[in-house]
Protein backbone atom coordinates (compact mmCIF):
# COMPACT_ATOMS: atom_id res chain seq x y z
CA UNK A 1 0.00 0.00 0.00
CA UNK A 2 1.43 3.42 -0.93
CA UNK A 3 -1.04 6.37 -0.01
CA UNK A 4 -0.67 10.24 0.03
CA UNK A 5 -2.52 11.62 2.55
CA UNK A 6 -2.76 15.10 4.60
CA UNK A 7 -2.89 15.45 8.84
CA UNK A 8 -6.64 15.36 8.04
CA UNK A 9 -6.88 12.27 6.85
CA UNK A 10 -5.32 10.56 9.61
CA UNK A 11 -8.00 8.97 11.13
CA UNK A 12 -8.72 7.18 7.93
CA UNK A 13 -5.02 6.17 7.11
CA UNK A 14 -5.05 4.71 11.13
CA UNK A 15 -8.60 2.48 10.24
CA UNK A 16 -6.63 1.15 6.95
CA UNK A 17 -3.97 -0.02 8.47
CA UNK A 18 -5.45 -1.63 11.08
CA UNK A 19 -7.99 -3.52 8.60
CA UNK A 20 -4.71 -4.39 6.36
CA UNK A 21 -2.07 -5.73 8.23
CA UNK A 22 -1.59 -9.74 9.10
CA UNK A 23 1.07 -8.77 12.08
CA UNK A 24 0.58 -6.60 15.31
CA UNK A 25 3.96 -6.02 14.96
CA UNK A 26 3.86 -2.64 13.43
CA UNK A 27 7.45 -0.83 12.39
CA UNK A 28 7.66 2.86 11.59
CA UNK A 29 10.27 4.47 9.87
CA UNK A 30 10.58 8.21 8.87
CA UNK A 31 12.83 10.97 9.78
CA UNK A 32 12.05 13.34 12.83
CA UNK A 33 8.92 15.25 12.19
CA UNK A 34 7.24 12.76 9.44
CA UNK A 35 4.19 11.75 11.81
CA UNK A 36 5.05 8.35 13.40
CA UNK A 37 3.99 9.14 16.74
CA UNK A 38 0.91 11.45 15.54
CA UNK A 39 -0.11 8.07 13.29
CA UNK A 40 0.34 5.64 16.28
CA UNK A 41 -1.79 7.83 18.62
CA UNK A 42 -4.40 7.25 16.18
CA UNK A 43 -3.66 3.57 15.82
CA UNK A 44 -3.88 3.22 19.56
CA UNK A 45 -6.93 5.61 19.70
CA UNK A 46 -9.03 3.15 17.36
CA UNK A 47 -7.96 0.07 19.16
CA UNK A 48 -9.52 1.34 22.22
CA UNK A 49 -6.59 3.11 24.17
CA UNK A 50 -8.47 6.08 26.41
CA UNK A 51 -5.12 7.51 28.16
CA UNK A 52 -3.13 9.98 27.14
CA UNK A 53 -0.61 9.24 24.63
CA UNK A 54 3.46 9.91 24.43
CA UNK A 55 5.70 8.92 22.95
CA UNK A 56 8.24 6.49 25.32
CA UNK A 57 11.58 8.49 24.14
CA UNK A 58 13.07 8.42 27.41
CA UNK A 59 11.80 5.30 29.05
CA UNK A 60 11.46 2.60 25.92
CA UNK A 61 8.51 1.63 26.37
CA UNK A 62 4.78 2.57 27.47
CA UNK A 63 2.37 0.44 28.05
CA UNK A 64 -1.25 1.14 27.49
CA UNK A 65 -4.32 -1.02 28.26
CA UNK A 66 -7.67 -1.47 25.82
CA UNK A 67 -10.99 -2.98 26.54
CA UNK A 68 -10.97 -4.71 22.99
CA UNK A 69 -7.21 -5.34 23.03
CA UNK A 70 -5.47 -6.02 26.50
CA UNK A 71 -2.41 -3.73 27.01
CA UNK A 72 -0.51 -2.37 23.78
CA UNK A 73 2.85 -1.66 23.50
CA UNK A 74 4.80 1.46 22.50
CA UNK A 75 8.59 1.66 21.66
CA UNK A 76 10.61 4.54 20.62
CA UNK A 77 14.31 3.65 20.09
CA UNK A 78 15.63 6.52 18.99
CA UNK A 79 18.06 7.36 22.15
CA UNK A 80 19.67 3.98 22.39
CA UNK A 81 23.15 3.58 21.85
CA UNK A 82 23.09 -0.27 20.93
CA UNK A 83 20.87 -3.52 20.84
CA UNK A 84 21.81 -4.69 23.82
CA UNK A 85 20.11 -1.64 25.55
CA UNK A 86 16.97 -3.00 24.18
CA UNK A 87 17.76 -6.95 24.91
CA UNK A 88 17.62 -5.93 28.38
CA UNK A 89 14.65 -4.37 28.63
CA UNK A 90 13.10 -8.12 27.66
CA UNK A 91 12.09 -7.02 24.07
CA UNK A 92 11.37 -10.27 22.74
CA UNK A 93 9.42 -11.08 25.52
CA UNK A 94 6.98 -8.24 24.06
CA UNK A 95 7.08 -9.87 20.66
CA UNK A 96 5.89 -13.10 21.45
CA UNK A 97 2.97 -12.12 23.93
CA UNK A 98 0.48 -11.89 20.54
CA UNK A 99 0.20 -7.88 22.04
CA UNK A 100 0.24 -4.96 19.89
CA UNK A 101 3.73 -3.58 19.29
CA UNK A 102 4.37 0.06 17.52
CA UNK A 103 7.87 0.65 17.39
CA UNK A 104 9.49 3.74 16.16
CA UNK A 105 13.17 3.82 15.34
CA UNK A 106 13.33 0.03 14.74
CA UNK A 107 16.30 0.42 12.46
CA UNK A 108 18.49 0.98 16.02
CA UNK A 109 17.51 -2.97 17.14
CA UNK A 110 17.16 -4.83 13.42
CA UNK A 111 18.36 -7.47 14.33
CA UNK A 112 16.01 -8.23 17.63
CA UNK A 113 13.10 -7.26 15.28
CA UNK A 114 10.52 -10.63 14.30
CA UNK A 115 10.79 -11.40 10.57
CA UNK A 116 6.83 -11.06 10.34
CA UNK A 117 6.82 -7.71 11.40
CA UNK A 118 4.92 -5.21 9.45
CA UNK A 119 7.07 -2.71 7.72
CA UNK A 120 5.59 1.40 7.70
CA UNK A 121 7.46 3.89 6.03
CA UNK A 122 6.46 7.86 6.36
CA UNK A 123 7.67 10.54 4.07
CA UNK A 124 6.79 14.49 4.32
CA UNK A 125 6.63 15.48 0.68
CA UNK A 126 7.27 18.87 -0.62
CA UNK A 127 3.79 20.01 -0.66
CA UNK A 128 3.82 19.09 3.53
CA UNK A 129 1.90 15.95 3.03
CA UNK A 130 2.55 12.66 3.73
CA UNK A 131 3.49 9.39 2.22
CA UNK A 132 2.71 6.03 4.05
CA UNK A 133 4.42 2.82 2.38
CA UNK A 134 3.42 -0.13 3.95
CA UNK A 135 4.87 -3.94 3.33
């Protein structure tokens, strides 16, 4: 799937996703700025997540906890040095739990990441939209 879409739109691109993906393992990539943790509130917004969102820079992880889903997780790797960082935090202990993982900055732990993972990749385009690529 490869959509343009505008901050608007959001709330669509969020109920797409979640209707085409065969993985709760979702990955986002994108530079700083390009929506991931604007598009996750969303995600975690449909899936029944009432708390207020943020995005786990500093501590990994949050957890949140949905009626429909059970708890959810959030990871933003983007201040880690190295994998190991993330190995002991138990991350593949989240993987295999059948939760809901969003995980920003997954290029920093690759090779912890589960091969059936699903693969999001946001672009700002010149005219300030977005892009969303998903595999």
């Amino acid at each position: 799937m490869n959509i343009n879409y505008t901050l608007n739109q959001i709330p669509d691109i969020a109920n797409e996703i979640l209707q085409a993906v065969n993985s709760k393992i979702l990955l986002f990539y994108g530079e700083m700025g390009s929506g991931k943790t604007t598009l996750i509130k969303e995600l975690l917004k449909q899936l029944g997540v009432m708390e207020n969102v943020s995005s786990p820079t500093f501590s990994l992880v949050n957890e949140y906890l949905s009626d429909n889903e059970g708890i959810i997780y959030h990871f933003d790797f983007y201040r880690i040095e190295n994998e190991s960082e993330a190995y002991d935090i138990g991350l593949e202990e989240y993987f295999f739990n059948n939760n809901w993982c969003f995980i920003e900055w997954p290029g920093k732990v690759e090779n912890l990441l589960p091969l059936e993972s699903v693969v999001i990749h946001l672009t700002i385009n010149k005219d300030n939209t977005r892009n969303i690529q998903i595999k």
